[in-house]
ModelCIF file with pLDDT and N, C-alpha, C, O atoms, coordinates in Angstrom:
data_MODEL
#
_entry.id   MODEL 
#
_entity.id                         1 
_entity.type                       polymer 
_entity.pdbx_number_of_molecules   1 
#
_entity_poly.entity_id                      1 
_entity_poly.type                           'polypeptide(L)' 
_entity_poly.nstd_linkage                   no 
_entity_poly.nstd_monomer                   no 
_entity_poly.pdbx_seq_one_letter_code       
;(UNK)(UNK)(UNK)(UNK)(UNK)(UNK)(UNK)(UNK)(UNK)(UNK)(UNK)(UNK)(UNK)(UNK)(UNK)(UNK)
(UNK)(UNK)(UNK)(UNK)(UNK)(UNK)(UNK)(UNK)(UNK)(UNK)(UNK)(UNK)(UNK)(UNK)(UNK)(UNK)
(UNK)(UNK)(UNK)(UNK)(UNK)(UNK)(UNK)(UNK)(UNK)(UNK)(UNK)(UNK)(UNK)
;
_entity_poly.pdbx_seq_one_letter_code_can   XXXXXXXXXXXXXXXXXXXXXXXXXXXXXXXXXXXXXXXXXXXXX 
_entity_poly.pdbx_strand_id                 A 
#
loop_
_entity_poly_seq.entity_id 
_entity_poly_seq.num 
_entity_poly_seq.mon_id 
_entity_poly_seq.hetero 
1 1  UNK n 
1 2  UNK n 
1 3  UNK n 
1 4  UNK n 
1 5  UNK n 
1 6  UNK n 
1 7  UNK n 
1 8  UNK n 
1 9  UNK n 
1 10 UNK n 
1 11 UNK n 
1 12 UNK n 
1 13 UNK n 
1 14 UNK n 
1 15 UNK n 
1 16 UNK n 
1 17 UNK n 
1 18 UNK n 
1 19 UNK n 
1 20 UNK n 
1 21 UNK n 
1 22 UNK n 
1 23 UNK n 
1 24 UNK n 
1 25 UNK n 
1 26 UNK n 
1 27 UNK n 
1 28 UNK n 
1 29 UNK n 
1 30 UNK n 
1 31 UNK n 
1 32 UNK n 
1 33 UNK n 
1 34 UNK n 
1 35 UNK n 
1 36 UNK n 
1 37 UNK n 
1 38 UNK n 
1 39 UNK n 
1 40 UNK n 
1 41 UNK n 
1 42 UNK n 
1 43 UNK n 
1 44 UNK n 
1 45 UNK n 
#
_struct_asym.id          A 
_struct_asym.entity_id   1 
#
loop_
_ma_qa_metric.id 
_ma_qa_metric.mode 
_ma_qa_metric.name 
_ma_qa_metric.software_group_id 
_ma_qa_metric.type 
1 global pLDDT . pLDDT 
2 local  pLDDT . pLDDT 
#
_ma_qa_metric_global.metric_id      1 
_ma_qa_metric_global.metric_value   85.33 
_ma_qa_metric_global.model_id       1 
_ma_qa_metric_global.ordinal_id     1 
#
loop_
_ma_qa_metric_local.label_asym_id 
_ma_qa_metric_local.label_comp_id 
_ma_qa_metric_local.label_seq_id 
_ma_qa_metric_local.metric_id 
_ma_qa_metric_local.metric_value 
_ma_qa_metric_local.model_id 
_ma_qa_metric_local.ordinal_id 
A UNK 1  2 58.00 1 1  
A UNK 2  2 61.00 1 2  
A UNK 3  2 68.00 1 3  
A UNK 4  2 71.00 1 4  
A UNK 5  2 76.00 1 5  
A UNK 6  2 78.00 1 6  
A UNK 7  2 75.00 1 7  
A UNK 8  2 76.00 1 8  
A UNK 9  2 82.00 1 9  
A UNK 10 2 84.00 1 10 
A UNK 11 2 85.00 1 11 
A UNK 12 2 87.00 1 12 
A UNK 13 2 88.00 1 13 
A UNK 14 2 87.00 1 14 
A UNK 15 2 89.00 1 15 
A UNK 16 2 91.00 1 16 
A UNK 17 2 91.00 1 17 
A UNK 18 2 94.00 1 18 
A UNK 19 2 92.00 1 19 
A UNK 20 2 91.00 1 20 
A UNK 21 2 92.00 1 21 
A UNK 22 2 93.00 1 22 
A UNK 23 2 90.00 1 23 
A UNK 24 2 89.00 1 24 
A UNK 25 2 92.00 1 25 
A UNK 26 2 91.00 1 26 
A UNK 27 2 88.00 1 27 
A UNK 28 2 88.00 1 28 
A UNK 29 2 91.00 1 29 
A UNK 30 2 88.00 1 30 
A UNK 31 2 86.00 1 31 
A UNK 32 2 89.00 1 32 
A UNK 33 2 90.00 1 33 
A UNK 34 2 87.00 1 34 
A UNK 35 2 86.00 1 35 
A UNK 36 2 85.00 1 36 
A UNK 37 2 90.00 1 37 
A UNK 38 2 86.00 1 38 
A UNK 39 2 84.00 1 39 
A UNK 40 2 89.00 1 40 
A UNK 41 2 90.00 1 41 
A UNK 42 2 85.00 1 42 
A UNK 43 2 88.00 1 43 
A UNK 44 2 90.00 1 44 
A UNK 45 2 89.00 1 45 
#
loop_
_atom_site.group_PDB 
_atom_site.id 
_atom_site.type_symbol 
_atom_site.label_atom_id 
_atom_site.label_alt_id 
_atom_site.label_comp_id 
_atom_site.label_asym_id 
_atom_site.label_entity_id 
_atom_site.label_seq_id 
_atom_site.pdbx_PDB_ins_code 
_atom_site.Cartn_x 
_atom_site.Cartn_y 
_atom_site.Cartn_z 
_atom_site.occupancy 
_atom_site.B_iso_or_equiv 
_atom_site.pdbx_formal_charge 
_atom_site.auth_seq_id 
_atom_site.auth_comp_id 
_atom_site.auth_asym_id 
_atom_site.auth_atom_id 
_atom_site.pdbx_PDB_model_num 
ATOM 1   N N  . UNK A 1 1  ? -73.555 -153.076 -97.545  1.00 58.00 ? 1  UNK A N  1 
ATOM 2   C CA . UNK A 1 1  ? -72.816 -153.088 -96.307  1.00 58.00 ? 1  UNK A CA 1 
ATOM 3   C C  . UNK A 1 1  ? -71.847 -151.902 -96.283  1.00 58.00 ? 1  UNK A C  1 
ATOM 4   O O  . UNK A 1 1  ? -71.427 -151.284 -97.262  1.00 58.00 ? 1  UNK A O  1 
ATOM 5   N N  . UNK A 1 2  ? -71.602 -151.718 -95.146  1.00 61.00 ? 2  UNK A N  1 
ATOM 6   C CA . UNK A 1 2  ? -70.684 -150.037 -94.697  1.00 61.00 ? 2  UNK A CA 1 
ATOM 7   C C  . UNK A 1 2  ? -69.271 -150.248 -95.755  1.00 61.00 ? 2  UNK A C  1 
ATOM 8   O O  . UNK A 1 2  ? -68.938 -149.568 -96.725  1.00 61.00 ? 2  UNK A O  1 
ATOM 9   N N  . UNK A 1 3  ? -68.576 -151.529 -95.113  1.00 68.00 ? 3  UNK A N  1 
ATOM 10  C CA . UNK A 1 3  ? -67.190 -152.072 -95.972  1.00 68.00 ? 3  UNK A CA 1 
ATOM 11  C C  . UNK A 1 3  ? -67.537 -152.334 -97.127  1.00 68.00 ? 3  UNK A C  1 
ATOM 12  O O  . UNK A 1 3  ? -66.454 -152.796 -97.485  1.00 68.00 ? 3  UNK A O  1 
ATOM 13  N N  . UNK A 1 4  ? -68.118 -152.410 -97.942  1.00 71.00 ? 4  UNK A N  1 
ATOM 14  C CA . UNK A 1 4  ? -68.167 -152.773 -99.142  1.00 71.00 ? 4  UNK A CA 1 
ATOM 15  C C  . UNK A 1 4  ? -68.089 -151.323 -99.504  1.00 71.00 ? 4  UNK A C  1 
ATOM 16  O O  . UNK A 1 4  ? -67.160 -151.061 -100.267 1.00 71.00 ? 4  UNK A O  1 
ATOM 17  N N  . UNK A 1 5  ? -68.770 -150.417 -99.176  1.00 76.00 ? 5  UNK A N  1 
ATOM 18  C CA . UNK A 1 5  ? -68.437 -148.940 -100.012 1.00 76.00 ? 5  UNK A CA 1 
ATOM 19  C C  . UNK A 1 5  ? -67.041 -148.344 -99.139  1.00 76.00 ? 5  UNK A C  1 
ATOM 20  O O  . UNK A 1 5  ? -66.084 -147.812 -99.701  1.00 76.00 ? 5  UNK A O  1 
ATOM 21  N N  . UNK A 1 6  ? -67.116 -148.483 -98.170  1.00 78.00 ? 6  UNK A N  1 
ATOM 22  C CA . UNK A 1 6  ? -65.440 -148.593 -97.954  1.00 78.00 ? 6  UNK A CA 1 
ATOM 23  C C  . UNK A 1 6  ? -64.123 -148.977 -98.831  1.00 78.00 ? 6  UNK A C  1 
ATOM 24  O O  . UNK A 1 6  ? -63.171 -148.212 -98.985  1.00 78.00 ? 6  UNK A O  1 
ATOM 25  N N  . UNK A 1 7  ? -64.232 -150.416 -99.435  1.00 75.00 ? 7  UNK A N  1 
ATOM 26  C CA . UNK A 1 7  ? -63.263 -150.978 -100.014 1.00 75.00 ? 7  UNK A CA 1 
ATOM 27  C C  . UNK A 1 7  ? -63.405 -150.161 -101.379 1.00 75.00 ? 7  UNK A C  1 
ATOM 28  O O  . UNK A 1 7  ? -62.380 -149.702 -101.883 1.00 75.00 ? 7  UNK A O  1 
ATOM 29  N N  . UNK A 1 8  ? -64.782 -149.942 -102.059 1.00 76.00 ? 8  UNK A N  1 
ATOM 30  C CA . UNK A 1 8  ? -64.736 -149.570 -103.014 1.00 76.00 ? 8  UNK A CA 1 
ATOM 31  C C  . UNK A 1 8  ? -64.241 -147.899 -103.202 1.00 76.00 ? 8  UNK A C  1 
ATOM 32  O O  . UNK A 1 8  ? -63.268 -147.523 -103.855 1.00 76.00 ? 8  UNK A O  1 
ATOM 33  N N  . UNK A 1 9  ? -65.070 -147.150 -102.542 1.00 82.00 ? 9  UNK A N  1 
ATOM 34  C CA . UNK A 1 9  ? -64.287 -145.796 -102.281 1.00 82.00 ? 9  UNK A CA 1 
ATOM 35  C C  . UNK A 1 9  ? -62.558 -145.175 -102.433 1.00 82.00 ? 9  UNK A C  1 
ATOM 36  O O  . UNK A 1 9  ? -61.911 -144.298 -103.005 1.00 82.00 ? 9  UNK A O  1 
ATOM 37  N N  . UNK A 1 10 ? -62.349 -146.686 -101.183 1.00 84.00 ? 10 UNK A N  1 
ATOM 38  C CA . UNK A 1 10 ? -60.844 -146.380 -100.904 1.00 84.00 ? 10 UNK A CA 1 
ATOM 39  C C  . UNK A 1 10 ? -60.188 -147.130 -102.145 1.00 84.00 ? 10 UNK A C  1 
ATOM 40  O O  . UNK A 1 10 ? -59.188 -146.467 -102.419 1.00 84.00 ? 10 UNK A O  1 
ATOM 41  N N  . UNK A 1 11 ? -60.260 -147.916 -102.787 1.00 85.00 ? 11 UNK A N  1 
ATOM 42  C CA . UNK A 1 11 ? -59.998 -148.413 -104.005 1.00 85.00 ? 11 UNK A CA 1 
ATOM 43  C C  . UNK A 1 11 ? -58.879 -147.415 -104.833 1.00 85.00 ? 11 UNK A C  1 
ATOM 44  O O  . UNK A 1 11 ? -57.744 -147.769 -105.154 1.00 85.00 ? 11 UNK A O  1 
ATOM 45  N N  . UNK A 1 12 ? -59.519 -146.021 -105.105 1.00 87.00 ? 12 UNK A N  1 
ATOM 46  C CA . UNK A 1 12 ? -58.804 -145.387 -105.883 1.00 87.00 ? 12 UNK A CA 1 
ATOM 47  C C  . UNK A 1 12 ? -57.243 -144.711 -105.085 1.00 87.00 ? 12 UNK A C  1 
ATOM 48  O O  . UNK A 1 12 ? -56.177 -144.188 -105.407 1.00 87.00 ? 12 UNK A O  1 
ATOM 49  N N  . UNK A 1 13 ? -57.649 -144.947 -104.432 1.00 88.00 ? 13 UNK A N  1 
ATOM 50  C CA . UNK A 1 13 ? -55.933 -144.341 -103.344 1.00 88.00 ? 13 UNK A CA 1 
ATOM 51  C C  . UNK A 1 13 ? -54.833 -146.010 -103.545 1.00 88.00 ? 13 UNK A C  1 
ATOM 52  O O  . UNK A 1 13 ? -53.651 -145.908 -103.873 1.00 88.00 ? 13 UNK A O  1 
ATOM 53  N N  . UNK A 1 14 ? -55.415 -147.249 -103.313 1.00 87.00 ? 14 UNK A N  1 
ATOM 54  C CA . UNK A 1 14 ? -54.742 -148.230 -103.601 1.00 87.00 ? 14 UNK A CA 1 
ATOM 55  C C  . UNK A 1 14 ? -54.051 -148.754 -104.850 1.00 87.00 ? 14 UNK A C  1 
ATOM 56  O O  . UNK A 1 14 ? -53.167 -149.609 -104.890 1.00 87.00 ? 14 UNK A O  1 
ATOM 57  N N  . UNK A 1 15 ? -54.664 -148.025 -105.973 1.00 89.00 ? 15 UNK A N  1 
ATOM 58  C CA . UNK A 1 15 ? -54.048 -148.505 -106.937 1.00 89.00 ? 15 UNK A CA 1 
ATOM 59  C C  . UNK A 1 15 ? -54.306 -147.422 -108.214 1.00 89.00 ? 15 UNK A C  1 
ATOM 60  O O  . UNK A 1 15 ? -55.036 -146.462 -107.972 1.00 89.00 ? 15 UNK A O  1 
ATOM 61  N N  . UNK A 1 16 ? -53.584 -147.587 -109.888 1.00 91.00 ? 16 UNK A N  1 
ATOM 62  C CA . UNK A 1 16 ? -52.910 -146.565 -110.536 1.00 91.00 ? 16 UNK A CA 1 
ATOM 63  C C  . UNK A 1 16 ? -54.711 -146.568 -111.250 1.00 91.00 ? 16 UNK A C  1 
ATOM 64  O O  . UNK A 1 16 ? -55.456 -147.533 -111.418 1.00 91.00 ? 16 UNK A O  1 
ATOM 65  N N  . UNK A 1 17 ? -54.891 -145.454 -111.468 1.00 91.00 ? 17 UNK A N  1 
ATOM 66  C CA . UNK A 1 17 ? -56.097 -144.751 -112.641 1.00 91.00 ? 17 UNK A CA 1 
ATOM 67  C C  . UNK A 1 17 ? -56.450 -146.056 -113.504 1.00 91.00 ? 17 UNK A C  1 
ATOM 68  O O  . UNK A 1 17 ? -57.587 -146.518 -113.414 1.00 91.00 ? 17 UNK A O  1 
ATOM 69  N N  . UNK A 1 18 ? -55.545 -146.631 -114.297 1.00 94.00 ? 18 UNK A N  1 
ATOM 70  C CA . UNK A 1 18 ? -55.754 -147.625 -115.502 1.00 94.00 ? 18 UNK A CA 1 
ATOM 71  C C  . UNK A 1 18 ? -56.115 -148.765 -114.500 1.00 94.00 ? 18 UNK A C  1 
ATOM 72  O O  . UNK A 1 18 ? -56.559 -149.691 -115.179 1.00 94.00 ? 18 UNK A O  1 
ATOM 73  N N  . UNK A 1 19 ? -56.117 -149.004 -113.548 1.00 92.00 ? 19 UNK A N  1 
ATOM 74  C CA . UNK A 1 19 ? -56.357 -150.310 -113.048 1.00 92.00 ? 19 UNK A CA 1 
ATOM 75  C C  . UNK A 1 19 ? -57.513 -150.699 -112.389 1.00 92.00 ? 19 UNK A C  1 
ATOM 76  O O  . UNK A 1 19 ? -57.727 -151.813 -111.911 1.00 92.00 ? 19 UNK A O  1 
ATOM 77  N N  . UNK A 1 20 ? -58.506 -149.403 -112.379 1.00 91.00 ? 20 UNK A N  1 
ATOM 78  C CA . UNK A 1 20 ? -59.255 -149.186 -111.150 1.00 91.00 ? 20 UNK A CA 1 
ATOM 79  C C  . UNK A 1 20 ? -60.809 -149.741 -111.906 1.00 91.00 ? 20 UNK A C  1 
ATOM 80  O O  . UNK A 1 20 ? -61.766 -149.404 -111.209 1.00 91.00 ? 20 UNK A O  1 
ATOM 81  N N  . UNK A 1 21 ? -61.085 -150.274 -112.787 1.00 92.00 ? 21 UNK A N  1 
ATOM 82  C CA . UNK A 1 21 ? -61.947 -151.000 -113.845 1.00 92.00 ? 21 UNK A CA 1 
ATOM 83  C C  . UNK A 1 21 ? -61.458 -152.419 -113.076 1.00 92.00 ? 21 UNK A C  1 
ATOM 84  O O  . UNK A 1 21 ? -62.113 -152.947 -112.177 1.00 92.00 ? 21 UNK A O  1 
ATOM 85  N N  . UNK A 1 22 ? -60.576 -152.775 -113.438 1.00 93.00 ? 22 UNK A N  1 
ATOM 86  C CA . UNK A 1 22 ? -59.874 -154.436 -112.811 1.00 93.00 ? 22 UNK A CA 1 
ATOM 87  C C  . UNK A 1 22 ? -60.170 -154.664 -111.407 1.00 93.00 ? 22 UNK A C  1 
ATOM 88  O O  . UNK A 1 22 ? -61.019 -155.432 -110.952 1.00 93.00 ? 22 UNK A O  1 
ATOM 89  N N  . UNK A 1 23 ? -59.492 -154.023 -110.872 1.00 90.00 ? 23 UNK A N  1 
ATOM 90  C CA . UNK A 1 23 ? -59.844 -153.229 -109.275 1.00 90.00 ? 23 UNK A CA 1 
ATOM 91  C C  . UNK A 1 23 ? -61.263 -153.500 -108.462 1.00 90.00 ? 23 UNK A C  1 
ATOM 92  O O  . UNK A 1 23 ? -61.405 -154.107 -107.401 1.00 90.00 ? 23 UNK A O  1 
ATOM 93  N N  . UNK A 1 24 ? -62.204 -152.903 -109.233 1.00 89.00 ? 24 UNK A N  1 
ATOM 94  C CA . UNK A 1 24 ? -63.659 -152.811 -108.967 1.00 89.00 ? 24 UNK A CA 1 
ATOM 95  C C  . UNK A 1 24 ? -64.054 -154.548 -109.139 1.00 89.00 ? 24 UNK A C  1 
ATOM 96  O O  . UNK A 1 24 ? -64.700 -155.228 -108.342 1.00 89.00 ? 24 UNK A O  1 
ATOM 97  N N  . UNK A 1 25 ? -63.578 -154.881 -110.142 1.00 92.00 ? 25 UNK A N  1 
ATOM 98  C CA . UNK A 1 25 ? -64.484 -156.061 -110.851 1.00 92.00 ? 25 UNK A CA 1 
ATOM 99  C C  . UNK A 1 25 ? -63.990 -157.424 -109.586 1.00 92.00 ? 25 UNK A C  1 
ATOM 100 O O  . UNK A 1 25 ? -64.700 -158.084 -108.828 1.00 92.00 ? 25 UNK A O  1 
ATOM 101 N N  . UNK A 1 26 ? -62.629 -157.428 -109.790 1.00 91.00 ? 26 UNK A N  1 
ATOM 102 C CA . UNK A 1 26 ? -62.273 -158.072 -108.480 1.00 91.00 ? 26 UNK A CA 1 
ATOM 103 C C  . UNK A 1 26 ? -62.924 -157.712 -107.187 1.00 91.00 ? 26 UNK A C  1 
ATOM 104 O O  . UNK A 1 26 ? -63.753 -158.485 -106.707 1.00 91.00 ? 26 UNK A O  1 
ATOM 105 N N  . UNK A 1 27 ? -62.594 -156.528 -106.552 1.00 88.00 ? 27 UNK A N  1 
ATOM 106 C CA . UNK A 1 27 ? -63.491 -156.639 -105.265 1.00 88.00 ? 27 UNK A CA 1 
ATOM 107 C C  . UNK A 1 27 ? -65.058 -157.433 -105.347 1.00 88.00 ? 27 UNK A C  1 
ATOM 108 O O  . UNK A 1 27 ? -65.571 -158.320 -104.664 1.00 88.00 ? 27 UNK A O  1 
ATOM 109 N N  . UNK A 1 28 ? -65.517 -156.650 -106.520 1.00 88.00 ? 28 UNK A N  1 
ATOM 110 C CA . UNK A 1 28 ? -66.779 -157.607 -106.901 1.00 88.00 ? 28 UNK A CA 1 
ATOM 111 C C  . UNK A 1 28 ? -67.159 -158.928 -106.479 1.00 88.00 ? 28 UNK A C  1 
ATOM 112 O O  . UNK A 1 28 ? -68.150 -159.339 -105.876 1.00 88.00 ? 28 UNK A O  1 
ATOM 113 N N  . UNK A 1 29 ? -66.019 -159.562 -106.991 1.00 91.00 ? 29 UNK A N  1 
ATOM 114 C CA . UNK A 1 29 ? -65.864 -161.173 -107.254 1.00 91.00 ? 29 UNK A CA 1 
ATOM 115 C C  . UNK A 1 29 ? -65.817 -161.514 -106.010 1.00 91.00 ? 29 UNK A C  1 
ATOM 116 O O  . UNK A 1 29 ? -66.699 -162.181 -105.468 1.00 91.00 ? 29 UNK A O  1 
ATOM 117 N N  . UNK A 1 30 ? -64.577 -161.005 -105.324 1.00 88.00 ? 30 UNK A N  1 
ATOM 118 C CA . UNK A 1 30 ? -63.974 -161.215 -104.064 1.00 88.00 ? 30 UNK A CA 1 
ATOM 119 C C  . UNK A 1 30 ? -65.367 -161.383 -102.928 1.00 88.00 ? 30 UNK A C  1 
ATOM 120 O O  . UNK A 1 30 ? -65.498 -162.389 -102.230 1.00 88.00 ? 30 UNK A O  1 
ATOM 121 N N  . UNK A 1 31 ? -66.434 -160.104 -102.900 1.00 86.00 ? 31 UNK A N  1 
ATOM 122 C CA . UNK A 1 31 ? -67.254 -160.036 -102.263 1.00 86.00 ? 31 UNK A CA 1 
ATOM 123 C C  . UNK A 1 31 ? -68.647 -161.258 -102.662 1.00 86.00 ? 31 UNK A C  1 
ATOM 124 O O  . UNK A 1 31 ? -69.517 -161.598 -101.860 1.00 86.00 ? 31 UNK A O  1 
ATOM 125 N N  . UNK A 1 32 ? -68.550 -161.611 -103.719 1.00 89.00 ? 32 UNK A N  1 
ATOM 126 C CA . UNK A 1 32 ? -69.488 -162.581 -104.549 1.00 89.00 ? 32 UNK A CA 1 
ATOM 127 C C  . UNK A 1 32 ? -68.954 -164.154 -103.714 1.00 89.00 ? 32 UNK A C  1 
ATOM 128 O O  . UNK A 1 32 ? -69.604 -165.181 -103.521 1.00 89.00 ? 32 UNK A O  1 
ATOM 129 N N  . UNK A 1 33 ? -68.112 -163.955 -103.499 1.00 90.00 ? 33 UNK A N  1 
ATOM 130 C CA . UNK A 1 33 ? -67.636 -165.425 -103.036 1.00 90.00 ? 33 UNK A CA 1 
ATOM 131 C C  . UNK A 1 33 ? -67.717 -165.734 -101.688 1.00 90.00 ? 33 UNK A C  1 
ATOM 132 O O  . UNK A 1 33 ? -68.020 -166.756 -101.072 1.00 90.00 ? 33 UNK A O  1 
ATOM 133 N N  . UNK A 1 34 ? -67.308 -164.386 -101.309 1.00 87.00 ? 34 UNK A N  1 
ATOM 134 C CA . UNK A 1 34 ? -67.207 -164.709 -99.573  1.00 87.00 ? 34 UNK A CA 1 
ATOM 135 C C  . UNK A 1 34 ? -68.596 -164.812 -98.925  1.00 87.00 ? 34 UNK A C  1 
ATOM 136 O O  . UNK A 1 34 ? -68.752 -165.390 -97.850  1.00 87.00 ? 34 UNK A O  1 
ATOM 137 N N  . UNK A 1 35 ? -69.862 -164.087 -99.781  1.00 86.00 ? 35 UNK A N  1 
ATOM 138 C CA . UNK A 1 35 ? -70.933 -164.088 -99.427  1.00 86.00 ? 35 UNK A CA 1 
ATOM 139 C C  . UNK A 1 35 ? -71.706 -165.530 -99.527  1.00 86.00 ? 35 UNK A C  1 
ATOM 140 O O  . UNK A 1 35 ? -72.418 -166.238 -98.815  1.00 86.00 ? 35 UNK A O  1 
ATOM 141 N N  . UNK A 1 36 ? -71.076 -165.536 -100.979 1.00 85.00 ? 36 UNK A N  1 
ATOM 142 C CA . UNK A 1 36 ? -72.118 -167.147 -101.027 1.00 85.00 ? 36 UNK A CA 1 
ATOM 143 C C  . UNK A 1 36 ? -71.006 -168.330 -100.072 1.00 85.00 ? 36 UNK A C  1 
ATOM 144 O O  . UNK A 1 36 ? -71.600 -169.344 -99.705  1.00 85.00 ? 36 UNK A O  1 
ATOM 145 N N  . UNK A 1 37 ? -69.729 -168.259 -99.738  1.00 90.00 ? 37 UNK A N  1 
ATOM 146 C CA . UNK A 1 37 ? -69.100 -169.150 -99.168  1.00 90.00 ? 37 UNK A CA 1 
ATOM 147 C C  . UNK A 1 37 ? -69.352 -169.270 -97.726  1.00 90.00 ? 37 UNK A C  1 
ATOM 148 O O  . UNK A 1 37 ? -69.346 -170.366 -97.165  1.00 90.00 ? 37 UNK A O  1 
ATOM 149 N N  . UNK A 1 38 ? -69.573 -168.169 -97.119  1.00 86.00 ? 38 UNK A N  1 
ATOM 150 C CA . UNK A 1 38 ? -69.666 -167.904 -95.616  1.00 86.00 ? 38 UNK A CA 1 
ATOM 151 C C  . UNK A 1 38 ? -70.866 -168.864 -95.647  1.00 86.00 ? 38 UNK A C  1 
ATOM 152 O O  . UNK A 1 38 ? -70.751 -169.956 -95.090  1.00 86.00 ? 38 UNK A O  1 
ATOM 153 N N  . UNK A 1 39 ? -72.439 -168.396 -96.495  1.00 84.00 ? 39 UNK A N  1 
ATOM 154 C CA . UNK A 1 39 ? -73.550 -169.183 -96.496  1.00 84.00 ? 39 UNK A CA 1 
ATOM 155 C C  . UNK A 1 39 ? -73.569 -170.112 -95.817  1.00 84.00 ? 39 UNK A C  1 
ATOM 156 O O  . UNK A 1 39 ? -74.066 -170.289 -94.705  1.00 84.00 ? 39 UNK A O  1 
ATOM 157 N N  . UNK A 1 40 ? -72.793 -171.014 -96.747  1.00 89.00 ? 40 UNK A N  1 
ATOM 158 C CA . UNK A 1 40 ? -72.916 -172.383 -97.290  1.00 89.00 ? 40 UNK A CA 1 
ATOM 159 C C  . UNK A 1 40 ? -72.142 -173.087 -96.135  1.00 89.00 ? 40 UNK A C  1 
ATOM 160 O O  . UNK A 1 40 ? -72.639 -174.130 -95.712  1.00 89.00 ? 40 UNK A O  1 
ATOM 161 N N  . UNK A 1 41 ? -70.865 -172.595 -95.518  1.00 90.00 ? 41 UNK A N  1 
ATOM 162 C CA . UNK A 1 41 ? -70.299 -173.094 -94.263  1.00 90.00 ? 41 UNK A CA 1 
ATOM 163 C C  . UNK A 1 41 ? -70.953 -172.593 -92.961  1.00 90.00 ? 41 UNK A C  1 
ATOM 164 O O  . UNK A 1 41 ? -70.959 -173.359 -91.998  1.00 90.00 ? 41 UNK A O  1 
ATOM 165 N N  . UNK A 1 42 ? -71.460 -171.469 -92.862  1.00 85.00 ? 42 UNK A N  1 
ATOM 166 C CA . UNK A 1 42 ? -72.283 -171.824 -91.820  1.00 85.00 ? 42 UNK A CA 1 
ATOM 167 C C  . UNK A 1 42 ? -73.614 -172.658 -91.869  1.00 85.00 ? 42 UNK A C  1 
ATOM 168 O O  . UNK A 1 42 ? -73.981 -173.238 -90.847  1.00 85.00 ? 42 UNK A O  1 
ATOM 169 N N  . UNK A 1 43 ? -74.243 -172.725 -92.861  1.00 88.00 ? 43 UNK A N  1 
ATOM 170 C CA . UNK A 1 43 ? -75.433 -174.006 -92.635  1.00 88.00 ? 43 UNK A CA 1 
ATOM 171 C C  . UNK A 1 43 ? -74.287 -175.826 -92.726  1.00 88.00 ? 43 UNK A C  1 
ATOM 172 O O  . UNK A 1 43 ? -74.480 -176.945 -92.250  1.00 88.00 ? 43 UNK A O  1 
ATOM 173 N N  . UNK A 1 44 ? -73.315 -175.301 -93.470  1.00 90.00 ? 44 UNK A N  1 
ATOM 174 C CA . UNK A 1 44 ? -72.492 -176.965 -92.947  1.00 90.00 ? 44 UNK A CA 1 
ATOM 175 C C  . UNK A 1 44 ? -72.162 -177.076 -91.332  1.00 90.00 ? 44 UNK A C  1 
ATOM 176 O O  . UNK A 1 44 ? -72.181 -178.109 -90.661  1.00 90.00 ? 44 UNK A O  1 
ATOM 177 N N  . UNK A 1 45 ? -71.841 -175.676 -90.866  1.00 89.00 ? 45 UNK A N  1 
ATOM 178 C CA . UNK A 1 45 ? -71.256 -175.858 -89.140  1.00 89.00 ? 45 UNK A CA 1 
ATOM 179 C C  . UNK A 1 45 ? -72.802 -176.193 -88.233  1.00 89.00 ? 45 UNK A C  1 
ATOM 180 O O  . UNK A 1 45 ? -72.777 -176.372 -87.015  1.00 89.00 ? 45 UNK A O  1 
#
């Protein structure tokens, strides 16, 4: 998706050099969840 290389791109302007490993792995997650969560509530709605 367009935002997903968005968030990741812009990533390095948001936060310090040492953090940007942590950074990545979270958005990761962040995007891992909302994908399978959205799923799952729209086949509940």
């Amino acid at each position: 998706m367009v935002h997903d290389a968005a968030a990741i791109s812009y990533l390095p302007e948001l936060v310090d050099r040492s953090l940007l490993q942590q950074g990545n792995a979270r958005i990761g997650g962040v995007f891992a969840v909302a994908g399978a969560t959205g799923n799952h509530l729209g086949a509940a709605l």
